[in-house]
Protein backbone atom coordinates (compact mmCIF):
# COMPACT_ATOMS: atom_id res chain seq x y z
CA UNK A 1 76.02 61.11 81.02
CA UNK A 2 72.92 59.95 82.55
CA UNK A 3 72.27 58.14 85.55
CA UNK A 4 68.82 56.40 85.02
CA UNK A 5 67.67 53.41 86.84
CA UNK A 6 68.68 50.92 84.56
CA UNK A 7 68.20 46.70 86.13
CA UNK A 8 70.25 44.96 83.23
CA UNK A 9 73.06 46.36 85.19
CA UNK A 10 72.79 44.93 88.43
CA UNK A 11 71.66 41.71 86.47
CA UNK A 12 75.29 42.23 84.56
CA UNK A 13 77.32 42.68 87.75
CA UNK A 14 75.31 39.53 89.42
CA UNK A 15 76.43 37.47 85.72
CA UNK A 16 80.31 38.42 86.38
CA UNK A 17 80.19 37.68 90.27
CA UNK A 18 79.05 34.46 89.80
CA UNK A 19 81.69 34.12 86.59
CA UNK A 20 84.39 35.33 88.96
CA UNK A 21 82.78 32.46 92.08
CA UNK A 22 83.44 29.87 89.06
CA UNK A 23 87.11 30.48 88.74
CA UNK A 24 88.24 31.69 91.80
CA UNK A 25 88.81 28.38 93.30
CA UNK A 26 90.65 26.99 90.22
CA UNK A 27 93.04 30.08 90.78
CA UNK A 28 93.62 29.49 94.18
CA UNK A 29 94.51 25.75 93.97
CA UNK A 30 96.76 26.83 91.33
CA UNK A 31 98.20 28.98 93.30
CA UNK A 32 98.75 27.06 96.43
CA UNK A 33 99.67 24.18 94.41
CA UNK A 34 102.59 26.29 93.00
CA UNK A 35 103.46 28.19 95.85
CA UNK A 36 103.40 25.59 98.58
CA UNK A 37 106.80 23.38 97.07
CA UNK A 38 108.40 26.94 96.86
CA UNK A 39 107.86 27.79 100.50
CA UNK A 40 108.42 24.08 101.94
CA UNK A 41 111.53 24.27 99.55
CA UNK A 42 112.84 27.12 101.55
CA UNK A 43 111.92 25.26 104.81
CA UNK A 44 112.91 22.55 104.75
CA UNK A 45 116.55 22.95 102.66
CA UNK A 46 118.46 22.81 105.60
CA UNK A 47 116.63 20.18 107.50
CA UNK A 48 116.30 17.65 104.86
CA UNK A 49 118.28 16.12 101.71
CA UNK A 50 117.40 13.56 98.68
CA UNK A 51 114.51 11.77 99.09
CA UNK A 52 113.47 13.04 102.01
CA UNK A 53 113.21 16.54 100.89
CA UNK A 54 111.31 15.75 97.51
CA UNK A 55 108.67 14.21 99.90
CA UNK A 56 108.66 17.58 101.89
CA UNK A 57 108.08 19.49 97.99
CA UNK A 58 105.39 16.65 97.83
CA UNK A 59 103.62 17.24 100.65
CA UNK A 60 103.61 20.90 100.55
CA UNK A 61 102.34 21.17 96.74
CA UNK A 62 99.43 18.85 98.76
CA UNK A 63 98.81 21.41 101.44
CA UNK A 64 98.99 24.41 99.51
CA UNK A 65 96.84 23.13 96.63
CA UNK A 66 94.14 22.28 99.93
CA UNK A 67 94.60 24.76 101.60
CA UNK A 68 93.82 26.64 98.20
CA UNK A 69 90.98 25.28 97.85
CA UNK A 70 89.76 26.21 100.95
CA UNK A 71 90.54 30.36 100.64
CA UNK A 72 88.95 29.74 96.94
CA UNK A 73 85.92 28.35 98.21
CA UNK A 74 85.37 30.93 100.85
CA UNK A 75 86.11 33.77 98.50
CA UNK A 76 83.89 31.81 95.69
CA UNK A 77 81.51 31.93 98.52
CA UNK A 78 81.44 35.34 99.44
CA UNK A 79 81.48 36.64 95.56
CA UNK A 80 78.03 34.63 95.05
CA UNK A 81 76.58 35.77 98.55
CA UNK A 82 76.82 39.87 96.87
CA UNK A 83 75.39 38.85 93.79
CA UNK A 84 72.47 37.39 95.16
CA UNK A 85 72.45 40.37 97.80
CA UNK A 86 71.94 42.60 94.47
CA UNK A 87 69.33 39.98 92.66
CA UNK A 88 67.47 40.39 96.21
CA UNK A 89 67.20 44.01 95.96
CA UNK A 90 66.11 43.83 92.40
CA UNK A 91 63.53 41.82 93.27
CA UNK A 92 62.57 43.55 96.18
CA UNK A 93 62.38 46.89 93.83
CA UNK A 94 59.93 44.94 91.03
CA UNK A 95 57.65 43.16 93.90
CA UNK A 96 57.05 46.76 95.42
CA UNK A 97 57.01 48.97 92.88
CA UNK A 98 53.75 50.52 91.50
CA UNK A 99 51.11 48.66 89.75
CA UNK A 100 50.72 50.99 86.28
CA UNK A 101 47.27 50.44 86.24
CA UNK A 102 45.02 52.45 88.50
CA UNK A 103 43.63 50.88 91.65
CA UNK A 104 40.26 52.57 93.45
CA UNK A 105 41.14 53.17 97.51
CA UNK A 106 38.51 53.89 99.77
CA UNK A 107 39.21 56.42 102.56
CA UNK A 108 36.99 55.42 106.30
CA UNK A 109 37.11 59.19 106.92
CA UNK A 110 35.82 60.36 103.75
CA UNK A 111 31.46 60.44 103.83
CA UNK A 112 30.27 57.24 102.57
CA UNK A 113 30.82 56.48 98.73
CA UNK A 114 33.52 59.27 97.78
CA UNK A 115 36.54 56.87 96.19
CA UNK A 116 39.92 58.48 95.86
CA UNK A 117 42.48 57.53 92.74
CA UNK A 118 46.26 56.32 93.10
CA UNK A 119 48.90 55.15 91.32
């Protein structure tokens, strides 16, 4: 197997991040949405009864689905912020790396004239 610089990669990883950012927050909702009737169910069963308690289910399928949104938007967030933190470094690497063709440097402490060659 070899391990050879290869940028489609990081480019790759960046492409699924951002995929992932895009559906994380649907997920979440989902999840909250779901979750929060279940868990204000079990709270409030012994507090409440009829009408009272479907408007309990109500208002925590409202809460959860928010506060779902919230946790996917942060997470959404923070998936995006390391793909760009990649795309920055692969930037960084093709602004600095070596011109191919050869540039002419002069050197002050060489006698006057003498050029010396890099890459």
């Amino acid at each position: 197997m070899s391990t050879a610089y290869d940028p489609k990669i990081i480019i790759a990883q960046a492409d699924r991040l951002y995929s992932q950012a895009a559906s994380i927050t649907i997920f979440y909702v989902l999840f909250g949405a779901l979750g929060g009737p279940a868990l204000s169910a079990l709270l409030a069963a012994s507090f409440f009864k009829g009408s009272e308690f479907m408007l309990i289910i109500l208002l925590g399928a409202i809460l959860g689905g928010l506060a779902g949104f919230l946790i996917g938007q942060q997470r959404g967030l923070e998936l995006r912020f390391r793909a760009q933190i990649g795309l920055c470094q692969l930037q960084t690497e093709f602004n600095t790396r070596p011109a191919m063709v050869q540039q002419p440097v002069v050197n002050p402490q060489q006698q006057r004239g003498a050029q010396t060659w890099i890459r």
